[in-house]
Protein backbone atom coordinates (compact mmCIF):
# COMPACT_ATOMS: atom_id res chain seq x y z
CA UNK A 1 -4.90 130.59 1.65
CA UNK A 2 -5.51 131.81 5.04
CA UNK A 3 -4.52 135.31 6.05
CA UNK A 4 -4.65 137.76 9.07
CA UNK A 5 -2.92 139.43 12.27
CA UNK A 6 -1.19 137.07 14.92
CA UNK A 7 -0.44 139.81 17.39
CA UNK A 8 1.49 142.62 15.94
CA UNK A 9 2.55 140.91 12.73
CA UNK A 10 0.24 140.19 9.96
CA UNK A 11 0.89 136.81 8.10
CA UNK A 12 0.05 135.10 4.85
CA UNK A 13 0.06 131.36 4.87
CA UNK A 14 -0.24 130.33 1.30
CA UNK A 15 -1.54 126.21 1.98
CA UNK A 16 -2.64 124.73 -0.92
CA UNK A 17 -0.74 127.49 -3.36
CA UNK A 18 1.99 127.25 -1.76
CA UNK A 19 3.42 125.18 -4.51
CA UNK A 20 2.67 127.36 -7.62
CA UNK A 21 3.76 130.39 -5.55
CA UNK A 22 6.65 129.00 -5.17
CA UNK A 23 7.15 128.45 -9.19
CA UNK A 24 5.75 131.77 -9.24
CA UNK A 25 8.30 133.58 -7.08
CA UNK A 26 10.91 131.29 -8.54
CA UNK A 27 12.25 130.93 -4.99
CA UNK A 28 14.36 127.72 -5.81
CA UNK A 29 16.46 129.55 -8.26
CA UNK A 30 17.04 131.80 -5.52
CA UNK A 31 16.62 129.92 -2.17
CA UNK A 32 17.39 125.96 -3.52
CA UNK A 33 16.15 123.54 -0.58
CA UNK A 34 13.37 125.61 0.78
CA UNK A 35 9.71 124.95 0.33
CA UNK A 36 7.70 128.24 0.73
CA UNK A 37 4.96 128.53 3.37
CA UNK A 38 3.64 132.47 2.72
CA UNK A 39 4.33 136.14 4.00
CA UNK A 40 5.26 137.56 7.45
CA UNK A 41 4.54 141.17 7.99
CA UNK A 42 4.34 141.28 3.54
CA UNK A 43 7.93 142.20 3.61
CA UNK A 44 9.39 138.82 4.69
CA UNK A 45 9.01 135.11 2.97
CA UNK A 46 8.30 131.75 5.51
CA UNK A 47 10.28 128.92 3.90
CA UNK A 48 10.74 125.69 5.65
CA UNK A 49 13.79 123.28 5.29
CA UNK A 50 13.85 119.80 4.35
CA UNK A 51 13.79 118.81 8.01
CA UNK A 52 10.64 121.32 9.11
CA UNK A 53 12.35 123.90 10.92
CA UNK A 54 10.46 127.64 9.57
CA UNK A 55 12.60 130.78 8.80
CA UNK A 56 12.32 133.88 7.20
CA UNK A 57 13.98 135.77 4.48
CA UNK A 58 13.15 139.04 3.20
CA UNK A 59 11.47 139.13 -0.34
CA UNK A 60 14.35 141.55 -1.40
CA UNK A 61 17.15 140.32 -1.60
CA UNK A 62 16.39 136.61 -0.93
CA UNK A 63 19.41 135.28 0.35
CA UNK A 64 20.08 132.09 2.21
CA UNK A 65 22.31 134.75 4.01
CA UNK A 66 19.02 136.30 5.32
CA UNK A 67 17.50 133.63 6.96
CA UNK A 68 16.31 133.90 10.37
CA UNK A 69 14.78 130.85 12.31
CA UNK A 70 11.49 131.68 12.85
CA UNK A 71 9.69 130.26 16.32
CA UNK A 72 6.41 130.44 15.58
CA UNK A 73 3.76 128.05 15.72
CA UNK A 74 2.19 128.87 12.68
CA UNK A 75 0.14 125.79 11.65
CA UNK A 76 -2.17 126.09 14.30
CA UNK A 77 -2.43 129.56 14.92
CA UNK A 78 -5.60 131.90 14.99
CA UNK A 79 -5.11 134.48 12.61
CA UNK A 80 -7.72 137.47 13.32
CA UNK A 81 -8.87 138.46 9.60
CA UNK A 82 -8.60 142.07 8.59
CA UNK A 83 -11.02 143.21 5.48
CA UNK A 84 -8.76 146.04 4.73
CA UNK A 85 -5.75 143.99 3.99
CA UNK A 86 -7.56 140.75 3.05
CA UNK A 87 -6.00 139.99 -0.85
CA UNK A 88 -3.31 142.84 -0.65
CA UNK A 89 0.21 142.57 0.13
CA UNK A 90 2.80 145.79 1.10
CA UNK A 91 5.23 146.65 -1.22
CA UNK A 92 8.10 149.19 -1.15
CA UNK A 93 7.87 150.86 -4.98
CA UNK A 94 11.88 151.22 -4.61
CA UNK A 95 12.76 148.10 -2.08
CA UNK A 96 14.54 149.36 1.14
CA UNK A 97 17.69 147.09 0.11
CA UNK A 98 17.79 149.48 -2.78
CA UNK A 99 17.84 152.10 -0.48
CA UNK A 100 13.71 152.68 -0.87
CA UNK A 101 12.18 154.62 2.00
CA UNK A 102 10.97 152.19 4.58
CA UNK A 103 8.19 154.22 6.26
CA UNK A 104 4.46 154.55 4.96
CA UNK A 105 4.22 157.37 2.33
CA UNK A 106 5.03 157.38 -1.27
CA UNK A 107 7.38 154.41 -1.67
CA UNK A 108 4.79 152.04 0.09
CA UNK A 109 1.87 150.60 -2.26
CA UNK A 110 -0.68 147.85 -2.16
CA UNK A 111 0.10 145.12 -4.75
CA UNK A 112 -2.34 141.71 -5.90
CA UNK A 113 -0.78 138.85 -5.27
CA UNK A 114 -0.32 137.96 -8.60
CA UNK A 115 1.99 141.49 -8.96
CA UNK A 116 3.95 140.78 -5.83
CA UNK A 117 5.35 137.59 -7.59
CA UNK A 118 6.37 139.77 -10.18
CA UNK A 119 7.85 142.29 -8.31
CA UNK A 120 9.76 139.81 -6.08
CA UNK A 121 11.18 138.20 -9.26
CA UNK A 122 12.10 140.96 -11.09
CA UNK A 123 13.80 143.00 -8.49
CA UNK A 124 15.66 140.09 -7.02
CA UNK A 125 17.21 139.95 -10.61
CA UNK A 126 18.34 143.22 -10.72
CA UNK A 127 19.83 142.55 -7.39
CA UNK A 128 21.71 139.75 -8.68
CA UNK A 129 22.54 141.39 -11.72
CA UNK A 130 24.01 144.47 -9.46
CA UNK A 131 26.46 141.98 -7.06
CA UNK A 132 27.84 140.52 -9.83
């Protein structure tokens, strides 16, 4: 994995887990055709399509709805590592989309990895659960 701040936005390229994240997050019974690439700005997904192009989606609710092409060079950017983020990912206790307070304070906490795919499964099944 290679993580760290490109500009303003900080961004998680998962590389060679990229694969059992994706089994992890369960993203193709949400997002079918998409391969996931990692985490823009820990509130947004990178997926690519079968023909390369990048977008992103939020986390909550991923939608194919959501996408937005994304026109970064990612691949071959320098990401500037940050020690105080390194291995942590932002999460919204009660997601925004769920009408969660987006600013820092109390609804904002700092997650594993391995509890973000959790999160990101559970409450896009409740979200699904809820449109239906």
């Amino acid at each position: 994995m290679k993580e760290g701040w490109l500009d303003d936005d900080y961004i998680i390229l998962f590389e060679e887990k990229s694969d059992s994240l994706q089994e992890a997050y369960a993203l193709m019974d949400f997002l079918p055709g998409y391969h996931l690439i990692g985490l823009l700005g820990w509130d947004d997904f990178i997926v690519e399509n079968d023909r390369g192009v990048l977008f992103t989606v939020p986390t909550v609710p991923l939608l194919k709805q959501h996408l937005r092409q994304l026109d970064m060079d990612l691949f071959h950017a320098e990401l500037v590592a940050d020690e105080g983020k390194t291995g942590q990912i932002k999460w919204y206790i009660k997601p925004v989309c769920f009408s969660g307070d987006p600013n820092v304070g109390p609804n904002v906490q700092w997650v594993t990895l391995e509890h973000h795919t959790q999160l990101v499964k559970w409450w896009n099944q409740k979200y699904r659960e809820l449109a239906c």
